[in-house]
N, C-alpha and C. Protein backbone atom coordinates (compact mmCIF):
# COMPACT_ATOMS: atom_id res chain seq x y z
N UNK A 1 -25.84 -19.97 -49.94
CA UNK A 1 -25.12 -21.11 -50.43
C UNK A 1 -23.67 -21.11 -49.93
N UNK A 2 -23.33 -19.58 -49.91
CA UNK A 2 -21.49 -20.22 -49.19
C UNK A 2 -21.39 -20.22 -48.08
N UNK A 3 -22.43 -19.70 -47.37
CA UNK A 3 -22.50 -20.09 -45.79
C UNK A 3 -22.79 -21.60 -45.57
N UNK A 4 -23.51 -22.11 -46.70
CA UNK A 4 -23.70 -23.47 -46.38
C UNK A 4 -22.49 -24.47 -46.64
N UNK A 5 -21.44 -24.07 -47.52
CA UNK A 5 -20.52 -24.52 -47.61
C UNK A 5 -19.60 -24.28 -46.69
N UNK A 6 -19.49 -23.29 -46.34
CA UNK A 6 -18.37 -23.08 -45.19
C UNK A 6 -18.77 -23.64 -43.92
N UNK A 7 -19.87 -23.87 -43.44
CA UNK A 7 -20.13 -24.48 -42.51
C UNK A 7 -19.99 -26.05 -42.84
N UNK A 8 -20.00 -26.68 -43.75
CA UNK A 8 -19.76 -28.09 -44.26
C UNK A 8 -18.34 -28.14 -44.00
N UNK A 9 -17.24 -27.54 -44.14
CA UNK A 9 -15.73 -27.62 -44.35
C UNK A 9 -15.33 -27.24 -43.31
N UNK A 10 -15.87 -26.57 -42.70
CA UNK A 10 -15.49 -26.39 -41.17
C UNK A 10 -15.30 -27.59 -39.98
N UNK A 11 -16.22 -28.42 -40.32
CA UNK A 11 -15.74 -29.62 -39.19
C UNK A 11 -15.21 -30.66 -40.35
N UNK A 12 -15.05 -30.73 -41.35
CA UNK A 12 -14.61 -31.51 -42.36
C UNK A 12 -12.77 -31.11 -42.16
N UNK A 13 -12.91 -30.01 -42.00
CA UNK A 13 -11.12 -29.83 -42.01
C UNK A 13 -10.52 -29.99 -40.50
N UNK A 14 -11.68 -29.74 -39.83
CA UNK A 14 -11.23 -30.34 -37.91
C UNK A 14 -10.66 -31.75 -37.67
N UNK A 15 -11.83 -32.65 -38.31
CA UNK A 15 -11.54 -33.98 -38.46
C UNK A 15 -10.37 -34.18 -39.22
N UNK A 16 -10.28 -34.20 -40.64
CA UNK A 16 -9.11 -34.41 -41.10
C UNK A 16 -7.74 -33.77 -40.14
N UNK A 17 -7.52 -33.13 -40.05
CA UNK A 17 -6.50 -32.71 -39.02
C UNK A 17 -6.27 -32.89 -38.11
N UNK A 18 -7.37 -33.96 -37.34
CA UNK A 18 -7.02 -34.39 -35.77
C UNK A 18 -7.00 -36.30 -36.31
N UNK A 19 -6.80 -36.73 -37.53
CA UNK A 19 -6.62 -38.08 -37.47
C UNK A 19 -5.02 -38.43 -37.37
N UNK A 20 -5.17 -39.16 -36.73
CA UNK A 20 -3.69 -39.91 -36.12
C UNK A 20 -3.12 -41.01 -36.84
N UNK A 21 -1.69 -41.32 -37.24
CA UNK A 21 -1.71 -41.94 -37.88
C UNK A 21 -1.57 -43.45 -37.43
N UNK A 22 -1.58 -44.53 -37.45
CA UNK A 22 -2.34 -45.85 -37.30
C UNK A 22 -0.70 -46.73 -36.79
N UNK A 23 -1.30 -46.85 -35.39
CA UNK A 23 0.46 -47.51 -34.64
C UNK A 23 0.72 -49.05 -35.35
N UNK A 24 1.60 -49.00 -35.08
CA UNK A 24 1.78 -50.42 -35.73
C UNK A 24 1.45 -51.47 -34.71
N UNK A 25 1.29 -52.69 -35.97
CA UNK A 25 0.10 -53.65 -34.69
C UNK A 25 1.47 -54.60 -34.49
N UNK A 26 0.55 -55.37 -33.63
CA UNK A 26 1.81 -56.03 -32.68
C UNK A 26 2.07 -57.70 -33.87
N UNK A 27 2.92 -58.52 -34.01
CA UNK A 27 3.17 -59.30 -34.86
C UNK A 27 3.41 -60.82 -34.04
N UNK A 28 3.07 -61.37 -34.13
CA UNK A 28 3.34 -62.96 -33.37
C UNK A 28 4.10 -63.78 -34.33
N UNK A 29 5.13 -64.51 -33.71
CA UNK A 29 6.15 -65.37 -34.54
C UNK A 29 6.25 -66.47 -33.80
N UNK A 30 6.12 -67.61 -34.30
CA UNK A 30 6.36 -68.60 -33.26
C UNK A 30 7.68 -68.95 -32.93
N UNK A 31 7.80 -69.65 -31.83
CA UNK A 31 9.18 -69.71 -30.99
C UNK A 31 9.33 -71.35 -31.30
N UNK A 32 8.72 -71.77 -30.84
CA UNK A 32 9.18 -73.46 -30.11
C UNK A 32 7.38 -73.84 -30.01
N UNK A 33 7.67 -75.23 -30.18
CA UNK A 33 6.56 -75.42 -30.24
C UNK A 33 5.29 -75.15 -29.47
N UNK A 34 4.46 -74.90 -29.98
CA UNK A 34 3.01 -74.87 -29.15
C UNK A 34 3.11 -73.49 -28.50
N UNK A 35 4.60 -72.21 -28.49
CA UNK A 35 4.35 -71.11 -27.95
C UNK A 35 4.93 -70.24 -28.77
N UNK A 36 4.37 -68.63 -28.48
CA UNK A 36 4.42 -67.42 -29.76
C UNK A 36 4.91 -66.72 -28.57
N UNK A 37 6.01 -65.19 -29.22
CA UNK A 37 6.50 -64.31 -28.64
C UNK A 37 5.38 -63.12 -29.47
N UNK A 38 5.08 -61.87 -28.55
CA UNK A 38 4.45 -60.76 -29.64
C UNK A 38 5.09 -59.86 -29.53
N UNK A 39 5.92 -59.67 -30.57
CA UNK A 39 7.26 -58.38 -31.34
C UNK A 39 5.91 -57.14 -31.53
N UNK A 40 6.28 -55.90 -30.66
CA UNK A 40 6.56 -54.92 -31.49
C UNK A 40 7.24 -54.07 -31.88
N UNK A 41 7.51 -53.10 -32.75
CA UNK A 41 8.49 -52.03 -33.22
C UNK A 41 7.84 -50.70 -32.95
N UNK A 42 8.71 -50.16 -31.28
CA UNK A 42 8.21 -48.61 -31.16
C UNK A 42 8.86 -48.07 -32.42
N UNK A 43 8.23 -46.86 -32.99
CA UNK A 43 8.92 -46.00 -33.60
C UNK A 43 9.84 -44.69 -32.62
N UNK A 44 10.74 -44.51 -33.21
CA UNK A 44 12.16 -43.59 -32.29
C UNK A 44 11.43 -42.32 -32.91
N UNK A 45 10.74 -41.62 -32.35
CA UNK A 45 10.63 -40.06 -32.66
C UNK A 45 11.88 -39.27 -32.56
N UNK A 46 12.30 -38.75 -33.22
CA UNK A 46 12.99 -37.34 -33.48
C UNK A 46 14.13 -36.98 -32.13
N UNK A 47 12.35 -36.15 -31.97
CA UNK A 47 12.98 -35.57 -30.35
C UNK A 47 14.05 -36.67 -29.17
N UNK A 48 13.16 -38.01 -29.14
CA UNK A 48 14.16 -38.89 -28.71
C UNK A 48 15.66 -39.09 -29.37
N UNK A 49 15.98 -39.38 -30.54
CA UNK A 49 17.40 -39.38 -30.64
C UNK A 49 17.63 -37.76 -30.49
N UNK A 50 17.33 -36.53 -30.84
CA UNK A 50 17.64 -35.94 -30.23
C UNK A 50 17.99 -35.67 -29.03
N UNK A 51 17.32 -35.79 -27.78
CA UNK A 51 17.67 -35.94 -26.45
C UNK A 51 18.67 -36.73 -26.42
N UNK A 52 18.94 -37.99 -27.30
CA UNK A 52 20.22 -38.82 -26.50
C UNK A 52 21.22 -38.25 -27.13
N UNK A 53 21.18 -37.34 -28.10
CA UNK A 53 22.48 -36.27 -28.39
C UNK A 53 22.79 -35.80 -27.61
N UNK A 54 21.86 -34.61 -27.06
CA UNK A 54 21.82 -33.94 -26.00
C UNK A 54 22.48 -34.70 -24.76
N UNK A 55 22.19 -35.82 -24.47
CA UNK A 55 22.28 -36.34 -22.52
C UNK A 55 24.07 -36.58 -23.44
N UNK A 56 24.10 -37.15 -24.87
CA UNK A 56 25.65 -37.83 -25.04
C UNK A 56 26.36 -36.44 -25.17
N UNK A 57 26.08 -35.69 -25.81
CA UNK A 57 27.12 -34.71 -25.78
C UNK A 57 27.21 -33.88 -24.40
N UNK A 58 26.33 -33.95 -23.53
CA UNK A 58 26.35 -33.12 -22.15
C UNK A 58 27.92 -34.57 -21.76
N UNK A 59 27.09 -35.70 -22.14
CA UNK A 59 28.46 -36.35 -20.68
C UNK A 59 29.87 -36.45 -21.83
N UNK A 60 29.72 -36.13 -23.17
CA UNK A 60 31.28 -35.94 -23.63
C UNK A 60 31.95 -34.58 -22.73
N UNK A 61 31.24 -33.60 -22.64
CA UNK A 61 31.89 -32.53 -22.54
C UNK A 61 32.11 -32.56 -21.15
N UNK A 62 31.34 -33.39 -20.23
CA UNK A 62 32.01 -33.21 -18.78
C UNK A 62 33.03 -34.14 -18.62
N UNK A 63 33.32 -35.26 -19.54
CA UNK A 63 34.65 -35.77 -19.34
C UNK A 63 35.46 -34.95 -19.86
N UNK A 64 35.60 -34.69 -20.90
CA UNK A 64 36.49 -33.60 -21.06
C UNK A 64 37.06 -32.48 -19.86
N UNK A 65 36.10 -31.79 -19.75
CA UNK A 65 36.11 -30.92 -18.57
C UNK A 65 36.64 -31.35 -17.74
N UNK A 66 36.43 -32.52 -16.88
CA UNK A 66 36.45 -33.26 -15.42
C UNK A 66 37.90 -33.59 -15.92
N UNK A 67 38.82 -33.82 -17.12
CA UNK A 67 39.71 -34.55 -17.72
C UNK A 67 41.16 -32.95 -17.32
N UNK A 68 40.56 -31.85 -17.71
CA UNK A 68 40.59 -31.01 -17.94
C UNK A 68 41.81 -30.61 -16.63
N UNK A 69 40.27 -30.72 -15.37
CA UNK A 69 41.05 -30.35 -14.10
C UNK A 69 41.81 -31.00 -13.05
N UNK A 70 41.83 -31.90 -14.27
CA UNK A 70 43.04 -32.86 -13.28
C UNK A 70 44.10 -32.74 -14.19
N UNK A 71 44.53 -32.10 -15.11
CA UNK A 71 45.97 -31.65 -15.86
C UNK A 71 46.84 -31.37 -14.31
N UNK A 72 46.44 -30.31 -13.78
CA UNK A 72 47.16 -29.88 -12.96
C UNK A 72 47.66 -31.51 -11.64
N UNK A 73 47.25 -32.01 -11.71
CA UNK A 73 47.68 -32.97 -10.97
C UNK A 73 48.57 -33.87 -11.15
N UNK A 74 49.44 -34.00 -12.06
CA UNK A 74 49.93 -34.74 -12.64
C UNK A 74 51.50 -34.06 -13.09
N UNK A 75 52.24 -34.02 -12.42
CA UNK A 75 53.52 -33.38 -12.70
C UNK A 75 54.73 -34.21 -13.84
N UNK A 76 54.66 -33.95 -15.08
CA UNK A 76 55.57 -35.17 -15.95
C UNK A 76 56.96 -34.76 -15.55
N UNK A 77 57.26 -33.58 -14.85
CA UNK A 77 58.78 -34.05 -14.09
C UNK A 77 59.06 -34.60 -13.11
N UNK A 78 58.31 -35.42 -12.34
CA UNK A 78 58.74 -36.28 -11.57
C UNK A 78 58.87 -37.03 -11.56
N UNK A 79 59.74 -38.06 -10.78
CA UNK A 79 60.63 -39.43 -11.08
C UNK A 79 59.01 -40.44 -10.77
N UNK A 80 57.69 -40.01 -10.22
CA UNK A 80 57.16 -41.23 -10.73
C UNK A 80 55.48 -40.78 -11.45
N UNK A 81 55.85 -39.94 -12.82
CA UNK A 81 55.08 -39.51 -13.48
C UNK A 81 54.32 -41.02 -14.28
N UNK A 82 54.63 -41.45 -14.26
CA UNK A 82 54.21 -42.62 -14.87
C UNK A 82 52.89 -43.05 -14.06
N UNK A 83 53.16 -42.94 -12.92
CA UNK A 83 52.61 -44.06 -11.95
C UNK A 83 51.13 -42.50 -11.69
N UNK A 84 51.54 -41.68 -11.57
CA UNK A 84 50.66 -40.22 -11.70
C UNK A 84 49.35 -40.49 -12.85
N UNK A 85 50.44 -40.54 -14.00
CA UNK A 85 49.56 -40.60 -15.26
C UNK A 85 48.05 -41.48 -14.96
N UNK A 86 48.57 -42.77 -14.76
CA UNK A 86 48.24 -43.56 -14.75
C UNK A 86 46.79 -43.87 -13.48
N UNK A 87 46.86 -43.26 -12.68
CA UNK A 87 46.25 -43.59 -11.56
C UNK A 87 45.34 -42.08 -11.82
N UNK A 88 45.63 -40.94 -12.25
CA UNK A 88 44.92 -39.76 -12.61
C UNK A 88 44.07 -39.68 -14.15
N UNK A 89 44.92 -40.58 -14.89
CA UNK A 89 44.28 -40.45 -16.71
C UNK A 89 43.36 -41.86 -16.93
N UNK A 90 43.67 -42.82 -15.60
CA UNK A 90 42.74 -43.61 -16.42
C UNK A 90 41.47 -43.70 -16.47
N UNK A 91 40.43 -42.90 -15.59
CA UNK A 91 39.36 -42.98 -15.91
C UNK A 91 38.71 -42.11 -17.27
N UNK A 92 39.45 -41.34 -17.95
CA UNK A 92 39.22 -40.50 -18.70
C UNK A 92 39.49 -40.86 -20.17
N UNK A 93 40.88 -41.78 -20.19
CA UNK A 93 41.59 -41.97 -21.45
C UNK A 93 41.06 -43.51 -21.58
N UNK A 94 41.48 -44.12 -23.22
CA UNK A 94 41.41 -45.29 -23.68
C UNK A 94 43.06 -45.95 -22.95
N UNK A 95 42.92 -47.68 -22.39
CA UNK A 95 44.10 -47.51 -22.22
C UNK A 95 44.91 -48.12 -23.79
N UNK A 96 45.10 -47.95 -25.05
CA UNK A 96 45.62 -47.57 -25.75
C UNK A 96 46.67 -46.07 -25.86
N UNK A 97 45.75 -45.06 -25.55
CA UNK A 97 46.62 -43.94 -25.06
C UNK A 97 47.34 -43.52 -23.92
N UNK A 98 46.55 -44.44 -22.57
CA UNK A 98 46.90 -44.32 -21.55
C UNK A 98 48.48 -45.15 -21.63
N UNK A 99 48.71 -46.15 -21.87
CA UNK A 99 49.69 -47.09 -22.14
C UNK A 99 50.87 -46.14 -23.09
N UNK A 100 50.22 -45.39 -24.20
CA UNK A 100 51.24 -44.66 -25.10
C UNK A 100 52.01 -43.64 -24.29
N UNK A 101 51.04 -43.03 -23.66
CA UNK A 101 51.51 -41.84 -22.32
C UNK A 101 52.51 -42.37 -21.23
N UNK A 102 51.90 -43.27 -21.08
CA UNK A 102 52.51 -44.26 -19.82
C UNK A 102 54.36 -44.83 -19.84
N UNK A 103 54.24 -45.02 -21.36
CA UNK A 103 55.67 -45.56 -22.16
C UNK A 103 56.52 -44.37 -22.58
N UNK A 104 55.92 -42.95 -22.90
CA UNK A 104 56.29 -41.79 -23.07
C UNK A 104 55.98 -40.91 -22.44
N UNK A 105 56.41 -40.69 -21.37
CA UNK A 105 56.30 -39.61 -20.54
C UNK A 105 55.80 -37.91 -21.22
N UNK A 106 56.70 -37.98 -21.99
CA UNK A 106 56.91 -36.37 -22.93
C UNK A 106 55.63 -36.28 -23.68
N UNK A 107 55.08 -37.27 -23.90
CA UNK A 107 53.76 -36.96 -24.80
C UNK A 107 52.66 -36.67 -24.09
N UNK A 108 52.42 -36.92 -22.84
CA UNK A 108 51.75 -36.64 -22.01
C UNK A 108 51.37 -35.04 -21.67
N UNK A 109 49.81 -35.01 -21.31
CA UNK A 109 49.65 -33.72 -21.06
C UNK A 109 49.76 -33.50 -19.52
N UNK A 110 49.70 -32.75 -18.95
CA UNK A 110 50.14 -32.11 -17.57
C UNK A 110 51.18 -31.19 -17.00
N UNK A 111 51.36 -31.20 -15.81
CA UNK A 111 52.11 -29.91 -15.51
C UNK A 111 53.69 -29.74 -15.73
N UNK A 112 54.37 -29.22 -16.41
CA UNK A 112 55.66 -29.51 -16.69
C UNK A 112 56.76 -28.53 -15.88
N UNK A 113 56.11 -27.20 -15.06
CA UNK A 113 56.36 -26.53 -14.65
C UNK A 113 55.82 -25.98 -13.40
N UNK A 114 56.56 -25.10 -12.17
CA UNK A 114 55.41 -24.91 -11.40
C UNK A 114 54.75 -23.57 -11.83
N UNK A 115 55.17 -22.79 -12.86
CA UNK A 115 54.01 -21.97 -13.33
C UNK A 115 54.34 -21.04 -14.74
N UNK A 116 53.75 -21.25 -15.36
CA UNK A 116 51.89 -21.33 -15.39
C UNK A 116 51.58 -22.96 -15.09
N UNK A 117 50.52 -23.07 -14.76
CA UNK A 117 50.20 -24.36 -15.05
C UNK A 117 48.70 -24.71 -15.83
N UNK A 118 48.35 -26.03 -15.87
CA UNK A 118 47.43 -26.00 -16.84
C UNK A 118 46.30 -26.18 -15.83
N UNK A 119 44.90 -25.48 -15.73
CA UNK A 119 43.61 -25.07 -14.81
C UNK A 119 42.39 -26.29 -15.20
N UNK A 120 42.21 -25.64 -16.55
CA UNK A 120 40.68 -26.53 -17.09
C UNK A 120 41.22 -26.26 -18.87
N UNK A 121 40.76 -27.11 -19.12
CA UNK A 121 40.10 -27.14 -20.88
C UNK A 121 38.62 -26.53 -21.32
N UNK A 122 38.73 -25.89 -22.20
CA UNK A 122 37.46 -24.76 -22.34
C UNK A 122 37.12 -25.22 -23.88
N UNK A 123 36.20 -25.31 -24.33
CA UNK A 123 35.92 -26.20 -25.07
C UNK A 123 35.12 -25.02 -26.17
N UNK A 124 35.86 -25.30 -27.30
CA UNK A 124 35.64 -24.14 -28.34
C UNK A 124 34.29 -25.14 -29.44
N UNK A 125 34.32 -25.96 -30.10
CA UNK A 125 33.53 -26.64 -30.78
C UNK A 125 33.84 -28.23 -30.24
N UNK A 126 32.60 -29.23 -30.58
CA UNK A 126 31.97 -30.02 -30.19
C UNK A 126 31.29 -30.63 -31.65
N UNK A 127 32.20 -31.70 -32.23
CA UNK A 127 31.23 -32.23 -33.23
C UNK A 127 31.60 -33.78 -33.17
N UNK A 128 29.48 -34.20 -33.36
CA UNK A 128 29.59 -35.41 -33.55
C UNK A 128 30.18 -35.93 -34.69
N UNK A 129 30.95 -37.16 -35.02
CA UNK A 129 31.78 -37.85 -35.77
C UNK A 129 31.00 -39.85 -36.16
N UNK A 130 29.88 -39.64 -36.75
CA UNK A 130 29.45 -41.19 -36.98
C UNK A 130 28.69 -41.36 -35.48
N UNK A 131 28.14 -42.71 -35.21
CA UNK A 131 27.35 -42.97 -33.91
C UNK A 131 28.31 -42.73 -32.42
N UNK A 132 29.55 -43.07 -32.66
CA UNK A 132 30.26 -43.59 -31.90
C UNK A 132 31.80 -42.54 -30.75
N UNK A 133 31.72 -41.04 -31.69
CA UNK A 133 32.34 -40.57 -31.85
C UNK A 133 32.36 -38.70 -32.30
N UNK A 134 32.95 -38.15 -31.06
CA UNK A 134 32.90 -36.84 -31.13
C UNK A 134 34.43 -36.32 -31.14
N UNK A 135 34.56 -35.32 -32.26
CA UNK A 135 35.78 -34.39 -31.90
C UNK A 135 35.44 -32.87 -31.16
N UNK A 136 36.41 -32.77 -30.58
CA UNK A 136 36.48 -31.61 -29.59
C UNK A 136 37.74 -30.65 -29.85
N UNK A 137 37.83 -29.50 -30.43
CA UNK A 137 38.76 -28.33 -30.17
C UNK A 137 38.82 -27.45 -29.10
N UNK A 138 39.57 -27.15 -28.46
CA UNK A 138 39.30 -25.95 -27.57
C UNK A 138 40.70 -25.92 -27.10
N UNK A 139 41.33 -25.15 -25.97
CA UNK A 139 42.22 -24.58 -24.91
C UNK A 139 42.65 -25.55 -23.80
N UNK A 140 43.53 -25.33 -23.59
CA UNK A 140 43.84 -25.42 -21.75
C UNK A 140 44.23 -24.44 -22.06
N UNK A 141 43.65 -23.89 -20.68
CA UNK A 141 43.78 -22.47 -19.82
C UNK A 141 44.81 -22.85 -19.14
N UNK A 142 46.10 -21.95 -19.45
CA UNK A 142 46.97 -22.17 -17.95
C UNK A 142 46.80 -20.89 -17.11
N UNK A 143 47.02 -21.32 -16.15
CA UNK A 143 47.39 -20.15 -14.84
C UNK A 143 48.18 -20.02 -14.50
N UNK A 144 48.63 -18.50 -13.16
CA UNK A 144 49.44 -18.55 -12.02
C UNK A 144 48.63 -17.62 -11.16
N UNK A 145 49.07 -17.78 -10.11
CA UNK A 145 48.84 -17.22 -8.61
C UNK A 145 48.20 -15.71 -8.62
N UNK A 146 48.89 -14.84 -10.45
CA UNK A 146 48.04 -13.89 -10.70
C UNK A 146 46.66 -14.24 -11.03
N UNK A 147 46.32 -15.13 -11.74
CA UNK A 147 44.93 -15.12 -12.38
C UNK A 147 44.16 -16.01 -11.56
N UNK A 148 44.99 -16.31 -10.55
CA UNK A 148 43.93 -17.36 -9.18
C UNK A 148 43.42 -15.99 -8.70
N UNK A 149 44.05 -14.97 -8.24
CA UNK A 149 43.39 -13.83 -7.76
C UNK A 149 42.71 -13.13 -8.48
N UNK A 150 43.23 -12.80 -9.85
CA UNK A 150 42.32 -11.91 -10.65
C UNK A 150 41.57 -12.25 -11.82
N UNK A 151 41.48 -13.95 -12.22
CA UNK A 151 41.12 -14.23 -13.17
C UNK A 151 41.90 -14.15 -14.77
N UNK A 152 41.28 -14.64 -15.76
CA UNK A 152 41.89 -14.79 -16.58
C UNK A 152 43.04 -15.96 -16.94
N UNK A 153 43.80 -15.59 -18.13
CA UNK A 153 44.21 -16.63 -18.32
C UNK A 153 45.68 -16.15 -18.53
N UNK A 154 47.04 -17.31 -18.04
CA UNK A 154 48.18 -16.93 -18.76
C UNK A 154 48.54 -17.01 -20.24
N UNK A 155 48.40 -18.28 -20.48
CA UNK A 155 48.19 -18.83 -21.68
C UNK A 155 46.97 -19.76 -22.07
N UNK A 156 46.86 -19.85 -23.10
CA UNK A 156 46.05 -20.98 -23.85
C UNK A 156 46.76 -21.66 -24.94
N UNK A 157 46.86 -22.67 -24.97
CA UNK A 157 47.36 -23.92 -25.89
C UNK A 157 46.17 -24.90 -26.08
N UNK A 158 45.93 -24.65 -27.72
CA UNK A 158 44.78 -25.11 -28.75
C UNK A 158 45.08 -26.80 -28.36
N UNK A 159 43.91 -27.18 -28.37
CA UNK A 159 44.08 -28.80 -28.13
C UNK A 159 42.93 -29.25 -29.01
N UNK A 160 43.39 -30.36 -29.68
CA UNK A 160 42.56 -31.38 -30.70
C UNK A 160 42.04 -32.45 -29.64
N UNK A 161 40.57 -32.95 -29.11
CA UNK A 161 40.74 -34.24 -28.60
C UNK A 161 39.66 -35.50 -29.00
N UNK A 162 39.96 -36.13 -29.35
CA UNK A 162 39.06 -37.55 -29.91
C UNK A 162 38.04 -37.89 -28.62
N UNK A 163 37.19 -38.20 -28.97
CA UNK A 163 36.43 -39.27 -27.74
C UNK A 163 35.59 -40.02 -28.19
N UNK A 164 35.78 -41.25 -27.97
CA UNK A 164 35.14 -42.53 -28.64
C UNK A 164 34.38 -43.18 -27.19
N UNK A 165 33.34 -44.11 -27.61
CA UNK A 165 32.63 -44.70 -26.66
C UNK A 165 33.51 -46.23 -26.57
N UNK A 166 34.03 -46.76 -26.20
CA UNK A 166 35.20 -47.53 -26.36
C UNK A 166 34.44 -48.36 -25.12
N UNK A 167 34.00 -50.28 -25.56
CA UNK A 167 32.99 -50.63 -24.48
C UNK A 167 31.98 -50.21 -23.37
N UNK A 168 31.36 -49.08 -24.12
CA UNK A 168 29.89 -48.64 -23.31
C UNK A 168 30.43 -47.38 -22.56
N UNK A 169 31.79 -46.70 -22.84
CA UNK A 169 32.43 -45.96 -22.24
C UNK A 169 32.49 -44.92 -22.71
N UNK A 170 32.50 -43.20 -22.75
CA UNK A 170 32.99 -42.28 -23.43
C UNK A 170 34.54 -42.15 -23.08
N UNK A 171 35.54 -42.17 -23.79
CA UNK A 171 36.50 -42.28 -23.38
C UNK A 171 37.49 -41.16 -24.67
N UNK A 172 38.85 -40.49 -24.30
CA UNK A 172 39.57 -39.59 -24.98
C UNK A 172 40.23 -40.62 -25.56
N UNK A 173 40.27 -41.19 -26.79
CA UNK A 173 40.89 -41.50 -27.74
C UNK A 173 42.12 -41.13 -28.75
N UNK A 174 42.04 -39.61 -28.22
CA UNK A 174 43.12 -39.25 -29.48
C UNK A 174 43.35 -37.69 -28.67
N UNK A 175 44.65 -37.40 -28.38
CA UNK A 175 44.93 -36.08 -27.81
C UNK A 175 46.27 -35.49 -28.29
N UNK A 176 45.75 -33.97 -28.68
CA UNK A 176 47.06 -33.83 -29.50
C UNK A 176 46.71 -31.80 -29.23
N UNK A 177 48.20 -31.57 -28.62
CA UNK A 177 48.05 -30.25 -28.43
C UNK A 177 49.03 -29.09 -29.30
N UNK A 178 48.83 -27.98 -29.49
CA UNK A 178 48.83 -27.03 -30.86
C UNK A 178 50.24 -26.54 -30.20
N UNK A 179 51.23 -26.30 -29.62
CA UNK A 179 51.84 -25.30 -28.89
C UNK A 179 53.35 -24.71 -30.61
């Protein structure tokens, strides 16, 4: 008798466990007369908004980065730092900030000296902030001519930086450094 039962529950629990659950059917609404559109609603699995975390936070952090190594390009003591800023920060920045930088030289990040200077931004945490919006902590690494040869770093100065998708854009919104 319990062989006969266990052999009953054996494909009884196969089946139950391989039923799928029931896609949603497609819905017709009419448009205009005499013609119908047919709506359906994929469902967003998981893993998908996951992945678009993933692909969004991979391309926050390479603007950042890419943002990073062009510090060094940009000298705010020269008589046309403005015009620097501007032609080097704008693919990276909102021009809200770009414009604030642009009007204030001194608030601007870049090279103020010829050494140390600032290399890359190294990126300590990474958090999403609502759909639209990630904050970023981390460093600029500065260098000199020692740590081009041997590595390492001269200094590091803690940096806060905003990045908002600002018209279909990831863009640095808000930059503010610890020194």
């Amino acid at each position: 008798m319990k062989k006969f039962f266990m052999t009953l529950l054996i494909p009884i629990s196969v089946v139950a466990c391989s039923v799928q659950p029931a896609k949603p059917e497609p819905t017709t609404s009419p448009m205009a007369i005499g013609s119908t559109v047919t709506l359906t609603t994929p469902a967003i699995a998981p893993t998908q908004m996951a992945d678009n975390d993933v692909s969004e936070e991979a391309d926050v952090r390479g603007l950042v980065e890419d943002f990073g190594k062009t510090l060094q390009t940009v000298s705010l003591l020269s008589p046309d730092a403005e015009k620097q800023i501007e032609k080097r920060y704008a693919e990276f920045v909102s021009p809200v900030l770009l414009e604030r930088w642009i009007s204030d030289v001194s608030k601007a990040p870049g090279r103020t000296v010829s050494s140390p200077w600032p290399d890359r931004i190294e990126i300590t945490t990474l958090t999403k902030e609502g759909s639209d919006s990630y904050v970023m902590t981390g460093f600029i690494v500065e260098i000199t001519s020692v740590e081009v040869a041997n590595g390492g770093a001269a200094a590091k100065i803690p940096v806060r930086i905003v990045v908002q998708k600002i018209q279909g854009r990831w863009l640095i919104a808000e930059y503010a450094e610890e020194r």
